[in-house]
C-alpha atoms as a PDB file:
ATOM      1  CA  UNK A   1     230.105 110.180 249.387  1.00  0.00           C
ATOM      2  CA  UNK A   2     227.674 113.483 249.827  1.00  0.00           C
ATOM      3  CA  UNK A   3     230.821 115.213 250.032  1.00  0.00           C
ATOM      4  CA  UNK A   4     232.753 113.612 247.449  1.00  0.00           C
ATOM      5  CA  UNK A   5     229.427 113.800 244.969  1.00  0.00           C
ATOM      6  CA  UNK A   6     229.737 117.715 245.331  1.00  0.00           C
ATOM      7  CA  UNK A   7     232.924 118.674 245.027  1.00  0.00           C
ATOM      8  CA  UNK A   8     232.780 116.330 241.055  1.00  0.00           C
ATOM      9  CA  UNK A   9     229.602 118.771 240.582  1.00  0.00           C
ATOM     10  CA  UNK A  10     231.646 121.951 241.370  1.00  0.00           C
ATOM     11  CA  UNK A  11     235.045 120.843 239.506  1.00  0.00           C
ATOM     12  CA  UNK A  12     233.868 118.129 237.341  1.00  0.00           C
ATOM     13  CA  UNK A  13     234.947 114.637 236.697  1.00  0.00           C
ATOM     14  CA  UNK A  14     238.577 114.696 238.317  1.00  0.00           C
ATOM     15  CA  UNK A  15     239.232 116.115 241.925  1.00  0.00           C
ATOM     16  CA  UNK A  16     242.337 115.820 244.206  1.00  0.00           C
ATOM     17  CA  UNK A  17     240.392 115.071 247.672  1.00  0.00           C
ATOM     18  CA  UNK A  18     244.012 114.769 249.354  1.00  0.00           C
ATOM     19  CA  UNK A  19     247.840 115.447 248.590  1.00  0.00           C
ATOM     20  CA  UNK A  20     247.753 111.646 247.433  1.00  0.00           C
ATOM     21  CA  UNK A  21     244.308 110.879 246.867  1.00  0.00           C
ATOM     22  CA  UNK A  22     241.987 111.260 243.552  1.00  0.00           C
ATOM     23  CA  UNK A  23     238.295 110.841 242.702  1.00  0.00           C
ATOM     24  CA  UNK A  24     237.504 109.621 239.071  1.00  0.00           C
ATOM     25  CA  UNK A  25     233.704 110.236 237.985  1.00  0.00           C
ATOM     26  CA  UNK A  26     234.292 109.717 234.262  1.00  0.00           C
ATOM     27  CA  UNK A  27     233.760 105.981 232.715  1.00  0.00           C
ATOM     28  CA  UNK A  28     236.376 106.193 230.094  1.00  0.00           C
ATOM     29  CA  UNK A  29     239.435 107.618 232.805  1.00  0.00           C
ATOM     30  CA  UNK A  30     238.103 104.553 235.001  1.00  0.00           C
ATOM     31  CA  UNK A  31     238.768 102.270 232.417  1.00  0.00           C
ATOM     32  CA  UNK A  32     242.285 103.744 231.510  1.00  0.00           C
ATOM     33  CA  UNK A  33     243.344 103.385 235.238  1.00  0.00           C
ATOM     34  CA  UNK A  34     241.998 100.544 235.770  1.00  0.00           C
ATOM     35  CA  UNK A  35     243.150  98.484 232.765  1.00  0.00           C
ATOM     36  CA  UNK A  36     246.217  96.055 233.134  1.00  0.00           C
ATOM     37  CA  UNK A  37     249.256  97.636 232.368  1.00  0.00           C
ATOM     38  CA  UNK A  38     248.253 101.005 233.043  1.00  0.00           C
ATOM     39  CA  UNK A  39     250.924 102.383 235.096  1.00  0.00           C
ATOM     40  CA  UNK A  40     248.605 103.349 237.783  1.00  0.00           C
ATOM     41  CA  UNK A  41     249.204 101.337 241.387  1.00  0.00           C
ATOM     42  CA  UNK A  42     246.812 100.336 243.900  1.00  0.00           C
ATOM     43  CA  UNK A  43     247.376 102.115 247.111  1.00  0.00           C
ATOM     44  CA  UNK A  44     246.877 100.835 250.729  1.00  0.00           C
ATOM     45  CA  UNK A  45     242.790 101.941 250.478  1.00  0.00           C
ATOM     46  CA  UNK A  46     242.874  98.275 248.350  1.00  0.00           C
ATOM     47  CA  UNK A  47     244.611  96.520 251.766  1.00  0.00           C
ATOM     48  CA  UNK A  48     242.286  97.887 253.880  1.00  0.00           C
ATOM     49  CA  UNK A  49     239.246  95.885 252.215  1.00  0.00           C
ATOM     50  CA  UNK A  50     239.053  92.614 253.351  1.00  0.00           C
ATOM     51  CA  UNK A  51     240.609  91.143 256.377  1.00  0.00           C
ATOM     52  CA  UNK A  52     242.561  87.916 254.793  1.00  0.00           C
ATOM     53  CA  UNK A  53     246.469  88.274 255.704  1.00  0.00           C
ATOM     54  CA  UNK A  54     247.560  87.276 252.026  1.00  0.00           C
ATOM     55  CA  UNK A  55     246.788  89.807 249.509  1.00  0.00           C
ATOM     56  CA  UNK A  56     243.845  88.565 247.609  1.00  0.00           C
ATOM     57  CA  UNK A  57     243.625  89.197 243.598  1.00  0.00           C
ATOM     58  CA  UNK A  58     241.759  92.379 244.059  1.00  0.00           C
ATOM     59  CA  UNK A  59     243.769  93.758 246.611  1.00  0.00           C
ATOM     60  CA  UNK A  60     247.370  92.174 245.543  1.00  0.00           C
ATOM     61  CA  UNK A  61     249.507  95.741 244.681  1.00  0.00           C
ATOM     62  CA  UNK A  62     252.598  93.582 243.234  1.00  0.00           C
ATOM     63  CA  UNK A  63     252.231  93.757 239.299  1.00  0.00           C
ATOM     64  CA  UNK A  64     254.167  90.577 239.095  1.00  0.00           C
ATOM     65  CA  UNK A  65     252.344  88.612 242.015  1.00  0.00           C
ATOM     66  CA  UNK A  66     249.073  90.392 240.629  1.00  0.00           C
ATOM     67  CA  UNK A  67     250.101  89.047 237.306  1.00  0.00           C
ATOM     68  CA  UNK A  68     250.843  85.434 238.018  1.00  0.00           C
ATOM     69  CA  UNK A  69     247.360  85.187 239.943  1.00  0.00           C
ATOM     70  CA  UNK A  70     245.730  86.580 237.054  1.00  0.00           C
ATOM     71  CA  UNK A  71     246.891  84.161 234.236  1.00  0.00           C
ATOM     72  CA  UNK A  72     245.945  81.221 236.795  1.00  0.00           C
ATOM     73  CA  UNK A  73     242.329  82.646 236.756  1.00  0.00           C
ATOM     74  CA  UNK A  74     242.246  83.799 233.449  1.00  0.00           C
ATOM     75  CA  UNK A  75     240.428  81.457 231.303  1.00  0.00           C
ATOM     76  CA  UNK A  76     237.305  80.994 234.231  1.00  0.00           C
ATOM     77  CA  UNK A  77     237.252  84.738 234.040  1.00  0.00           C
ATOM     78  CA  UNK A  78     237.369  84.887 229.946  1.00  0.00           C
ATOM     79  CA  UNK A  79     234.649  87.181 228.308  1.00  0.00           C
ATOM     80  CA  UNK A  80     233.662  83.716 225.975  1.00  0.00           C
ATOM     81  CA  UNK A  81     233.638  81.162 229.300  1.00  0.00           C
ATOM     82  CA  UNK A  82     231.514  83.027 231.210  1.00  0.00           C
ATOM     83  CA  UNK A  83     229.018  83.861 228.923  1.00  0.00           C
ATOM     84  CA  UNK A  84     229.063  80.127 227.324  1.00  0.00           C
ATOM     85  CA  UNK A  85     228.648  78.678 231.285  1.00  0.00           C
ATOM     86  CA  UNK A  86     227.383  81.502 233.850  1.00  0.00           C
ATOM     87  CA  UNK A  87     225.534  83.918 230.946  1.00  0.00           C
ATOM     88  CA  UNK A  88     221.553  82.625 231.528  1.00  0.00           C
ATOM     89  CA  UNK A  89     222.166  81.778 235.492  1.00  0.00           C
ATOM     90  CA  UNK A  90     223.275  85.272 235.388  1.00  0.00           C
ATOM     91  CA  UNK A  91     219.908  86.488 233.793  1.00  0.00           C
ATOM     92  CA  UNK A  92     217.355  84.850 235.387  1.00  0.00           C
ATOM     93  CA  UNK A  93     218.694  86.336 238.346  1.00  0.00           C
ATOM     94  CA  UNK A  94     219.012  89.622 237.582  1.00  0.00           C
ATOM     95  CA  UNK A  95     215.310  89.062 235.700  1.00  0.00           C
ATOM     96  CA  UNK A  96     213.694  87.463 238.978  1.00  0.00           C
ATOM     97  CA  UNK A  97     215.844  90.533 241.250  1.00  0.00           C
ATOM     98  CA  UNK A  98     214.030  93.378 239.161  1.00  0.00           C
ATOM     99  CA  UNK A  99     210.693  91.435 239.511  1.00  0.00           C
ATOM    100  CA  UNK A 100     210.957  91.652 242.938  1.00  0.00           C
ATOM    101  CA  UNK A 101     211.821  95.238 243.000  1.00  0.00           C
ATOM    102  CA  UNK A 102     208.869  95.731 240.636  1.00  0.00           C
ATOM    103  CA  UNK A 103     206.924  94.087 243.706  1.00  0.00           C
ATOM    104  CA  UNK A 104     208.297  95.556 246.500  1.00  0.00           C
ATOM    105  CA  UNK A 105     208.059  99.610 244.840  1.00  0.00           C
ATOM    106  CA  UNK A 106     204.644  98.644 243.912  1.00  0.00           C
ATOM    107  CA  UNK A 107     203.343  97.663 247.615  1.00  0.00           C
ATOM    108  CA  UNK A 108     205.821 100.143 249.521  1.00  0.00           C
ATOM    109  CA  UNK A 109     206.111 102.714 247.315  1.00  0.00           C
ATOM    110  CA  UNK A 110     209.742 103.061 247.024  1.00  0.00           C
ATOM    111  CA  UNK A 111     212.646 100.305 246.201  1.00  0.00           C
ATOM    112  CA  UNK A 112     215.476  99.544 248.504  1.00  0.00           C
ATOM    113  CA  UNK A 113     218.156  98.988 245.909  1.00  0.00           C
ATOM    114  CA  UNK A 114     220.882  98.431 248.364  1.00  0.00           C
ATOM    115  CA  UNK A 115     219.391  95.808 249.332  1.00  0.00           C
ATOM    116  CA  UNK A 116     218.163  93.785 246.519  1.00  0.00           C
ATOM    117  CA  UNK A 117     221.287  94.002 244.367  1.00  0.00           C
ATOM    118  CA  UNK A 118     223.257  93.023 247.574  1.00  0.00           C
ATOM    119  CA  UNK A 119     221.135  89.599 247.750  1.00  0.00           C
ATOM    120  CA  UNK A 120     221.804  89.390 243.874  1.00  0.00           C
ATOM    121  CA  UNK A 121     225.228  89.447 243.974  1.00  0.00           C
ATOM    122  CA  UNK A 122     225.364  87.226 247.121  1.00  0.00           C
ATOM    123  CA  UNK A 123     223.118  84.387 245.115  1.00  0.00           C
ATOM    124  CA  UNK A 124     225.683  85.009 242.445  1.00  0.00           C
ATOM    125  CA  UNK A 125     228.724  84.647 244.220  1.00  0.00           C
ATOM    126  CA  UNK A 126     227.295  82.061 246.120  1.00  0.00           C
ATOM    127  CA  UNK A 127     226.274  80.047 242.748  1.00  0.00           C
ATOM    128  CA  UNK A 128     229.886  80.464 241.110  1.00  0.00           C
ATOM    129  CA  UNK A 129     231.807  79.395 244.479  1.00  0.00           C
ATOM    130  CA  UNK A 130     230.024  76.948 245.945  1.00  0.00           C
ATOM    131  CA  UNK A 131     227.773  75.741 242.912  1.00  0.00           C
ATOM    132  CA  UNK A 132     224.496  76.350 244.166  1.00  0.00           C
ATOM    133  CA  UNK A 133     222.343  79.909 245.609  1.00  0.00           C
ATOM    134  CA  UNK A 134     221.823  80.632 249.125  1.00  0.00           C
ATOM    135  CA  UNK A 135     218.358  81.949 247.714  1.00  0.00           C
ATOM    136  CA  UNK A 136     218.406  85.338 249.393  1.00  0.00           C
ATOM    137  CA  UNK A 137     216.987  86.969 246.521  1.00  0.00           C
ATOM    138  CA  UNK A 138     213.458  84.857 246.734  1.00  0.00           C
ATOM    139  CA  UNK A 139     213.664  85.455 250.513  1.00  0.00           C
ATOM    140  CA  UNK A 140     213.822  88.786 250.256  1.00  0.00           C
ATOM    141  CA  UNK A 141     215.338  89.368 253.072  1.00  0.00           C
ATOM    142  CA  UNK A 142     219.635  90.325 254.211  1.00  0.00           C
ATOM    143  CA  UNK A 143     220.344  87.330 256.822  1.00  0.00           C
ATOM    144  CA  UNK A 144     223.492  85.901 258.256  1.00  0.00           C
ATOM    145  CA  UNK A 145     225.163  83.599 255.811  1.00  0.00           C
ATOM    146  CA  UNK A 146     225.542  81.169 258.149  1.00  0.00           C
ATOM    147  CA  UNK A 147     221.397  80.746 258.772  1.00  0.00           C
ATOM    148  CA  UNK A 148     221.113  81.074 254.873  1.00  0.00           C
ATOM    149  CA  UNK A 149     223.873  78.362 254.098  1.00  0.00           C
ATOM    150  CA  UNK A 150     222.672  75.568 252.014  1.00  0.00           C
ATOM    151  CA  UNK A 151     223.815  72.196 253.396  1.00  0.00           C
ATOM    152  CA  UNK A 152     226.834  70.909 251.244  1.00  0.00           C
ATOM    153  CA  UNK A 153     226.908  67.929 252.526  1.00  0.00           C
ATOM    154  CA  UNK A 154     226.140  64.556 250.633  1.00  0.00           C
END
């Protein structure tokens, strides 16, 4: 990333890092490649993300497989739905993550961002899927999901 990071600050936003590989610093480019229908194709980098066998909807490079999967999903992922269900779960997470940051910087010193917006998006994700938090962000602490785990069970 050091590497990367420098060679944006000596040629700007846009720099060929291979003979078929790009890196895009500029937030309106990043939207127009990234947008549906924008001609541009995910490469094998996308594969190499998770370790499922099936292509997953964030790796899937098919338009048309990509496309099905996405109109299945798309009205839990509409702008309107999940600010009308997941909007204030959303905040007082992020509100309760930055108090904690406030917390830590002030005792330590210094803020381990990494870390605390890693256990915010876990108690997130963990919220939307399973429909309750694994609470890392009040523990404070990265530990193995499956110590963390709430109990599903009834």
């Amino acid at each position: 990333m050091y590497y990367v990071d420098s060679q944006h600050k000596k040629y700007g936003p846009i720099v060929r890092l291979t003979p078929t590989e790009v890196a895009v610093a500029d937030p309106h480019a990043f939207q127009q490649i990234h947008k549906i229908g924008s001609g541009f194709h995910k490469t094998q980098w996308y594969s190499e993300l998770t370790s499922f066998d099936a292509p997953q909807i964030f790796t899937m490079s098919d338009a048309k497989q990509h496309a099905a999967r996405r109109k299945l999903l798309a009205r839990g992922f509409s702008k309107s739905y999940l600010r009308a269900t997941w909007e204030e779960l959303v905040k007082s997470k992020v509100e309760l993550t930055v108090r904690e940051m406030k917390e830590e910087g002030s005792r330590d010193g210094a803020v381990d961002v990494l870390k605390w917006w890693t256990l915010f998006s876990t108690d997130v994700s963990t919220h939307l899927m399973f429909g309750q938090s694994f609470e890392m962000i009040e523990k404070g602490e990265v530990e193995l999901a499956s110590r963390s785990a709430p109990s599903f069970a009834n």
